[in-house]
Protein backbone atom coordinates (compact mmCIF):
# COMPACT_ATOMS: atom_id res chain seq x y z
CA UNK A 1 0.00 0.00 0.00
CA UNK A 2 1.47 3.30 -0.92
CA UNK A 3 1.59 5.20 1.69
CA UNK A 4 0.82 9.66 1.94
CA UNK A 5 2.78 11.60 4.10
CA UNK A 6 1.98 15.21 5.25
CA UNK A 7 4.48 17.61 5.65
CA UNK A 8 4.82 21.37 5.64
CA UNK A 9 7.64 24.21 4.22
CA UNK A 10 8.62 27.16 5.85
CA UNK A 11 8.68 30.19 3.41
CA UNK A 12 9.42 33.77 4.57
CA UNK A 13 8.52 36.86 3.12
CA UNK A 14 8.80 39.89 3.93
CA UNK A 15 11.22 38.61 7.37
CA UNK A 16 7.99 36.39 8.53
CA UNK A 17 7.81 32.72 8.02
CA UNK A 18 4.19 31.07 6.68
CA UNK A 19 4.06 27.10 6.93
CA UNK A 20 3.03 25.77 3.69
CA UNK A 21 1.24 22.62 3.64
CA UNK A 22 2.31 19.44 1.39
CA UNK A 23 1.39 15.72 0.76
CA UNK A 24 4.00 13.39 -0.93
CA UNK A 25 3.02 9.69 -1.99
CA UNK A 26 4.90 7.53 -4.08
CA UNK A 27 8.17 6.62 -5.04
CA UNK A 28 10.56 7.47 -8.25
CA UNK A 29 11.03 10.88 -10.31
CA UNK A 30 8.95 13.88 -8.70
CA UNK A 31 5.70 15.33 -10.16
CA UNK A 32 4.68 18.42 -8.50
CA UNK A 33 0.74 18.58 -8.27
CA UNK A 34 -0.86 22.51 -8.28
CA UNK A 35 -4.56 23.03 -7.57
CA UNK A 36 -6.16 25.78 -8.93
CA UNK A 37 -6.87 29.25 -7.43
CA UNK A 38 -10.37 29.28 -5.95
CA UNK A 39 -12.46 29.92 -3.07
CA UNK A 40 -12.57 26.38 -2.14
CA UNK A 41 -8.81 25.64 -3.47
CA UNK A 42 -7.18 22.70 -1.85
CA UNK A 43 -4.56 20.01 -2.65
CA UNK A 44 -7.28 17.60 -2.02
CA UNK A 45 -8.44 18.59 -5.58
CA UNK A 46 -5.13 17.15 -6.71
CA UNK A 47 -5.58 13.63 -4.57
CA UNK A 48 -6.82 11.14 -7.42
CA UNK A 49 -4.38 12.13 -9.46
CA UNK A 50 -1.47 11.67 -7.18
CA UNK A 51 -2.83 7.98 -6.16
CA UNK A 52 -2.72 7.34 -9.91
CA UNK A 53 0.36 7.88 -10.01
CA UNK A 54 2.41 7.20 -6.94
CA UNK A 55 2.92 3.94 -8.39
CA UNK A 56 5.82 5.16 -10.92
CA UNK A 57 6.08 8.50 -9.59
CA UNK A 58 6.48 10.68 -6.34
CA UNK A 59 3.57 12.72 -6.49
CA UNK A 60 4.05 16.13 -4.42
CA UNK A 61 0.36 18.03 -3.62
CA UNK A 62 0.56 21.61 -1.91
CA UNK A 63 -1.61 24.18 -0.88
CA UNK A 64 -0.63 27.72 -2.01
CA UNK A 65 -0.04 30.01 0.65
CA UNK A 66 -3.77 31.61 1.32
CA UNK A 67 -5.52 28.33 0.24
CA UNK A 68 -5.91 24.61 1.95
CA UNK A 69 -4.37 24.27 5.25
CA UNK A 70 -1.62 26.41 4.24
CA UNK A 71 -1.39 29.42 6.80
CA UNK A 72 -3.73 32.59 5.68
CA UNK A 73 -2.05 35.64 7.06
CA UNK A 74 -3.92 38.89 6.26
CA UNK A 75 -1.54 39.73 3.43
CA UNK A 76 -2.04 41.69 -0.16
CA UNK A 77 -1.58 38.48 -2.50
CA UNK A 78 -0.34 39.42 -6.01
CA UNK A 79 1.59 37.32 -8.17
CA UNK A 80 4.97 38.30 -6.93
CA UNK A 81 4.33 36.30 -3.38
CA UNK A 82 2.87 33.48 -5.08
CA UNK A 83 6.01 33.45 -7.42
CA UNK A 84 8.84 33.68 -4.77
CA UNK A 85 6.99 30.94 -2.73
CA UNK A 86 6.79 28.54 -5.50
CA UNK A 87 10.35 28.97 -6.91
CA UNK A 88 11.50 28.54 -2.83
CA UNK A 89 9.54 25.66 -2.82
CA UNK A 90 10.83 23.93 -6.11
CA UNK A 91 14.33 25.08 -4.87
CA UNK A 92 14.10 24.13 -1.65
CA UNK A 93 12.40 20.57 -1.95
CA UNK A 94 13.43 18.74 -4.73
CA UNK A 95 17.10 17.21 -5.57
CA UNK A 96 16.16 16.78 -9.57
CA UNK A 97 13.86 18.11 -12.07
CA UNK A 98 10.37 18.09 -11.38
CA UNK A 99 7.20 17.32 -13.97
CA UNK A 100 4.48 19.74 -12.88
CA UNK A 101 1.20 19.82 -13.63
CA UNK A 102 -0.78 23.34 -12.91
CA UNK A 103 -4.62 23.72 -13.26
CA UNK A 104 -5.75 26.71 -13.83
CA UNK A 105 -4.99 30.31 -13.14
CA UNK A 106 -1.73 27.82 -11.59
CA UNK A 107 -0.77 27.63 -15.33
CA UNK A 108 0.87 30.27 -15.81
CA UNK A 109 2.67 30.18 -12.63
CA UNK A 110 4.18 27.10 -13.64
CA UNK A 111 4.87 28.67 -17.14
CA UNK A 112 6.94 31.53 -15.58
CA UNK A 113 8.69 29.03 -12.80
CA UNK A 114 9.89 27.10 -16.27
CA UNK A 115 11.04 30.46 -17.54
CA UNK A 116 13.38 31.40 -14.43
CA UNK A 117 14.23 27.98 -13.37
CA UNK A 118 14.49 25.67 -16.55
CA UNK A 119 16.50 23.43 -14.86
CA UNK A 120 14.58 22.55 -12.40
CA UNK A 121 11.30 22.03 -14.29
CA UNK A 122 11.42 18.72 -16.83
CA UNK A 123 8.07 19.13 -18.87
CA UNK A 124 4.73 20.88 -17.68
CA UNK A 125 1.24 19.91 -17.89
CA UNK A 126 -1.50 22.36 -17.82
CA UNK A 127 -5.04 21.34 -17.58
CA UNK A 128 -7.72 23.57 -18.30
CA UNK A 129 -5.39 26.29 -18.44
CA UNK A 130 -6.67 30.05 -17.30
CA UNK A 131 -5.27 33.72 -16.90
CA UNK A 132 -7.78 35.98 -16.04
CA UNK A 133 -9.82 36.11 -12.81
CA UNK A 134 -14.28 35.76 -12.61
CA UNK A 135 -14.44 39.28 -12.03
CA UNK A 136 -12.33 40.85 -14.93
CA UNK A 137 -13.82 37.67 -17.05
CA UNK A 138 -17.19 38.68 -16.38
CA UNK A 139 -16.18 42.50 -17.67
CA UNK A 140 -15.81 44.15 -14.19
CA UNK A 141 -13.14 46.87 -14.79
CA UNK A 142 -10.28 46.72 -12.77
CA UNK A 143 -10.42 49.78 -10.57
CA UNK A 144 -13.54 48.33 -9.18
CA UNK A 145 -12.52 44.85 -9.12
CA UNK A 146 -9.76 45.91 -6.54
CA UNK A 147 -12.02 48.15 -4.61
CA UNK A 148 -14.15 45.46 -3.96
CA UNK A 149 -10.72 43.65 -3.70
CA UNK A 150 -9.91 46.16 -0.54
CA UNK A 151 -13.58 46.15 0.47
CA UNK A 152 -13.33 41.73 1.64
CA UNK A 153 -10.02 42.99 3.50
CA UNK A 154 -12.38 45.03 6.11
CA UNK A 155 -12.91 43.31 9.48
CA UNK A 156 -16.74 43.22 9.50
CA UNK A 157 -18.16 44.21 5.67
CA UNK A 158 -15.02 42.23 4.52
CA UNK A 159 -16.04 38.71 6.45
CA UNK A 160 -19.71 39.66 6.05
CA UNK A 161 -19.60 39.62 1.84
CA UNK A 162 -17.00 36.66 1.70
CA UNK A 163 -19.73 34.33 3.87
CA UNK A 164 -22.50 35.57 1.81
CA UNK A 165 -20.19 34.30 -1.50
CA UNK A 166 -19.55 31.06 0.32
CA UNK A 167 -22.76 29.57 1.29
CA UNK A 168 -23.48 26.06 0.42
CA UNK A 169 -26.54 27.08 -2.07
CA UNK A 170 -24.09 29.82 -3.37
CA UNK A 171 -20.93 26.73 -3.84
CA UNK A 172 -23.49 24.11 -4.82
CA UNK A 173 -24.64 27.18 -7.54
CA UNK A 174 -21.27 27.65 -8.91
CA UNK A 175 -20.22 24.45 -9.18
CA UNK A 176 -22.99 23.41 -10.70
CA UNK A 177 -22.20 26.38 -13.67
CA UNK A 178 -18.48 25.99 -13.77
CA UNK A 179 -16.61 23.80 -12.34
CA UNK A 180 -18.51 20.41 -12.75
CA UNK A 181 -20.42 18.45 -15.48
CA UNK A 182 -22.08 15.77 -13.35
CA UNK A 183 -24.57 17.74 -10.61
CA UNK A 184 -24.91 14.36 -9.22
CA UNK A 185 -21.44 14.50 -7.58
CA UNK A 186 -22.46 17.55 -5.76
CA UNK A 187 -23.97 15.78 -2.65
CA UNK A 188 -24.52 17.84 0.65
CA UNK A 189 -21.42 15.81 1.82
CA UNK A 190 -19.50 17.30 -1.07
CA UNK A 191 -20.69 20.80 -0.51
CA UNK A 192 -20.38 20.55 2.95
CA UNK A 193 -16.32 19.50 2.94
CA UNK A 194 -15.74 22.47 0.32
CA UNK A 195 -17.23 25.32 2.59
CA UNK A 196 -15.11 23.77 5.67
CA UNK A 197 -12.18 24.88 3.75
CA UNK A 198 -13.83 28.43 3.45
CA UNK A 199 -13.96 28.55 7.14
CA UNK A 200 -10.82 28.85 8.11
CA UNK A 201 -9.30 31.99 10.02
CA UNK A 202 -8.36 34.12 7.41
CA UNK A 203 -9.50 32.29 4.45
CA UNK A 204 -11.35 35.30 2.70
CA UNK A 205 -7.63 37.44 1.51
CA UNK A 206 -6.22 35.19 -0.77
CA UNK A 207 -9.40 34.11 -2.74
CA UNK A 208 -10.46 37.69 -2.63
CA UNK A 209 -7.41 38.53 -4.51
CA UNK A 210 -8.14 35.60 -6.98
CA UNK A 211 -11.81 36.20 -7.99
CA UNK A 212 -11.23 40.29 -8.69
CA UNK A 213 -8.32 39.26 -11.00
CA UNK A 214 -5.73 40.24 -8.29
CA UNK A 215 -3.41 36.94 -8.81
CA UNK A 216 -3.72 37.03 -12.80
CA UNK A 217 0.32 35.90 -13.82
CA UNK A 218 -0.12 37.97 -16.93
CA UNK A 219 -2.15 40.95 -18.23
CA UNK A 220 -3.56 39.56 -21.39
CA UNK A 221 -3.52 36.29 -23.71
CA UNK A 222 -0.75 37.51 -25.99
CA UNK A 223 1.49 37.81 -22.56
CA UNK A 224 0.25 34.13 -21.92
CA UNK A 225 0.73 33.15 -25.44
CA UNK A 226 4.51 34.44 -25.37
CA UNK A 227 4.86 32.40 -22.45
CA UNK A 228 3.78 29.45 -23.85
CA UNK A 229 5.27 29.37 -26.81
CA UNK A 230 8.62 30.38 -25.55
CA UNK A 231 8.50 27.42 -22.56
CA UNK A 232 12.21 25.65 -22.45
CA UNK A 233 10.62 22.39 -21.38
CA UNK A 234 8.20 20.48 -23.58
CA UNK A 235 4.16 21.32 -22.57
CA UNK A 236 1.23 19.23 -23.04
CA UNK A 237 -2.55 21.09 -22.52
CA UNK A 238 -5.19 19.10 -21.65
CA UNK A 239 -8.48 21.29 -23.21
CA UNK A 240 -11.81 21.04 -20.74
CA UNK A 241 -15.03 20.23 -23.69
CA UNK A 242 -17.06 21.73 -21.75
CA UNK A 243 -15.55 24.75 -20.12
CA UNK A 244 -17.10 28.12 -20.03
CA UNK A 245 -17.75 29.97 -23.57
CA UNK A 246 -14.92 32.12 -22.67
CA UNK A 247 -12.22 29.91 -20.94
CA UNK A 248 -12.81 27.48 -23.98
CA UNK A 249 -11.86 30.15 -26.18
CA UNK A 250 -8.62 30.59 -24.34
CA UNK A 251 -7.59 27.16 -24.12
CA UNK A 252 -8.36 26.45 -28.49
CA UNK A 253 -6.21 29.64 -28.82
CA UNK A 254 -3.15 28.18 -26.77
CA UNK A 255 -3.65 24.63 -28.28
CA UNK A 256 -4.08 26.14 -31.75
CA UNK A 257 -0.03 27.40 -31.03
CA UNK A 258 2.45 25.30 -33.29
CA UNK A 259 4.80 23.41 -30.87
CA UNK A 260 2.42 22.61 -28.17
CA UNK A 261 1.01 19.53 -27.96
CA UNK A 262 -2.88 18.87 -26.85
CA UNK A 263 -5.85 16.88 -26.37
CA UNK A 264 -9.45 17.72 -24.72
CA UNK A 265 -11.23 15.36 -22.37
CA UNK A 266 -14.17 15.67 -21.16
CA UNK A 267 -15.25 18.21 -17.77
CA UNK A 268 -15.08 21.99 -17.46
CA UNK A 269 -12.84 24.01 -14.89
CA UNK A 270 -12.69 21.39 -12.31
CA UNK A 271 -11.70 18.56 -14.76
CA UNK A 272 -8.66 17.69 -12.74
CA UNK A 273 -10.98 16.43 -10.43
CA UNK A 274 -14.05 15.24 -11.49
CA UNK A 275 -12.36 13.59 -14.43
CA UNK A 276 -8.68 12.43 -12.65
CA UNK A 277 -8.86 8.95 -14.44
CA UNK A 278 -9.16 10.49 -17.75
CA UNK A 279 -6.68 13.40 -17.04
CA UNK A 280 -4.32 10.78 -15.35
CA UNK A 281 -4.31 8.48 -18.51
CA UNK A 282 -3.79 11.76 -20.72
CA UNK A 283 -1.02 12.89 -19.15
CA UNK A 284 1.08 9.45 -18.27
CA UNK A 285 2.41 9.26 -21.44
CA UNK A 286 3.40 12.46 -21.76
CA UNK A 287 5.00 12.31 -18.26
CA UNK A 288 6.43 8.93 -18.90
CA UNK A 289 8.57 10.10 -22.36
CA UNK A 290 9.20 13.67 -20.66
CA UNK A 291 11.08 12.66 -17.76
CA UNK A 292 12.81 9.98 -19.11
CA UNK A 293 15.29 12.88 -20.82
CA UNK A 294 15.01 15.18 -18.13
CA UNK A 295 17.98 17.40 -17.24
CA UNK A 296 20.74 16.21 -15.01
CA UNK A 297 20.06 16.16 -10.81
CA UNK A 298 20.62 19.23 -9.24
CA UNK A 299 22.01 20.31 -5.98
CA UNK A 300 19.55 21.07 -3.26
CA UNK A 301 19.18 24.44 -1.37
CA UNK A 302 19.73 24.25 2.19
CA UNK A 303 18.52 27.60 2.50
């Protein structure tokens, strides 16, 4: 029986130290596992697809600082934090390149951590790929996106407006519209474990930031397209049929990109996990001919 082991990384910023929380499981070459930004976002998300394949891989799940049972401190998130505490964590962690695969806005995280550290990335998968945020998506403009941003910070308003965005109708609502195909998976039980995770003591800053386009890695898709297209380790983007009108229009437009390989599988947004046993068979191959050439091992940070 393969066994799952928690464990948790100290990052600082700014001369304070958060604890991030991580999951290994498996044995072999390491494949770094990145849920998606959300309300709800967890590395949970990310657990079928790590069983799948612990059995020829070490598969590494982690909760973003903000998100999960990472700590939540009352910070302003932008993609500079979320940057330096991946790149410490990739540094810090493993001893050889790592495979990742990023859902999501986590795509183009992933993208940029290839840029800055090619050696220390061997191939990336991205699965159902996003850059901008449901406010700025939905045609908010940005100066009130972030006051509404600023307005979730306040003690009382702020805490008042995130509950009343994180009730189990509203959750049940939205993943009903976005984020899952099958309604039937969304049991009370279901609901019910994905508003714990919006109860935590300072949960509201970092998905704040996400939803009024505060954590988007790049300003438009021709940014996202340059980064894609100019990736030094081999990509594969796994398409979502039935995504959102827009978000389906991004993903055809980075598949449609000579050089980067793709496929689409069924699900929308939350594909990764409704659909791990499809995504996991996608992306094996790709995984299993990637790493095989990866670069050589590198030293490890003891920083």
């Amino acid at each position: 029986m393969t066994v799952k082991t928690k464990h948790q990384f100290s990052f600082e910023w700014n001369r304070h130290r958060y604890a991030i929380a991580y999951d290994t499981i498996g044995q072999g070459k390491p494949v770094l596992l990145l849920p998606a930004f959300s309300t709800v976002s967890s590395r949970w998300e990310m657990k079928e697809i790590a069983e799948q394949i612990a059995n020829r891989y070490q598969a590494v799940t982690l909760d973003w600082l903000g998100f999960g049972e990472s700590d939540r401190p009352a910070l302003d998130y932008q993609p500079p934090l979320l940057h330096q505490m991946l790149q410490a964590f990739v540094k810090q962690t493993f001893s050889e390149p790592v495979a990742v695969i990023a859902a999501g806005h986590t795509s183009g995280y992933a993208l940029q951590l290839a840029q800055e550290q090619p050696q220390a990335c061997s191939c990336l998968i991205l699965v159902a790929p996003t850059w901008r945020g449901p406010l700025p998506t939905m045609g908010v403009p940005k100066p009130l996106a972030a006051a509404v941003r600023q307005l979730v910070r306040f003690p009382v308003v702020g805490q008042a407006l995130y509950q009343a965005n994180t009730t189990k109708g509203f959750l049940r609502f939205m993943y009903g519209r976005h984020v899952y195909v099958d309604q039937s998976r969304l049991t009370p039980e279901f609901i019910e474990q994905k508003q714990q995770i919006t109860r935590q003591s300072g949960a509201r800053f970092a998905p704040a930031a996400f939803v009024t386009g505060g954590l988007d890695p790049v300003s438009d898709r021709q940014e996202f397209v340059q980064l894609l297209q100019s990736s030094p380790v081999p990509v594969l983007v796994i398409l979502a049929n039935q995504a959102p009108p827009y978000s389906k229009q991004e993903m055809a437009a980075m598949a449609a990109l000579p050089g980067i390989q793709s496929l689409t599988l069924p699900g929308t947004l939350g594909m990764y996990e409704e659909y791990a046993a499809e995504v996991t068979e996608a992306a094996l191959p790709f995984l299993d001919a990637k790493t095989s050439t990866s670069h050589p091992a590198l030293p490890r940070s003891s920083g």
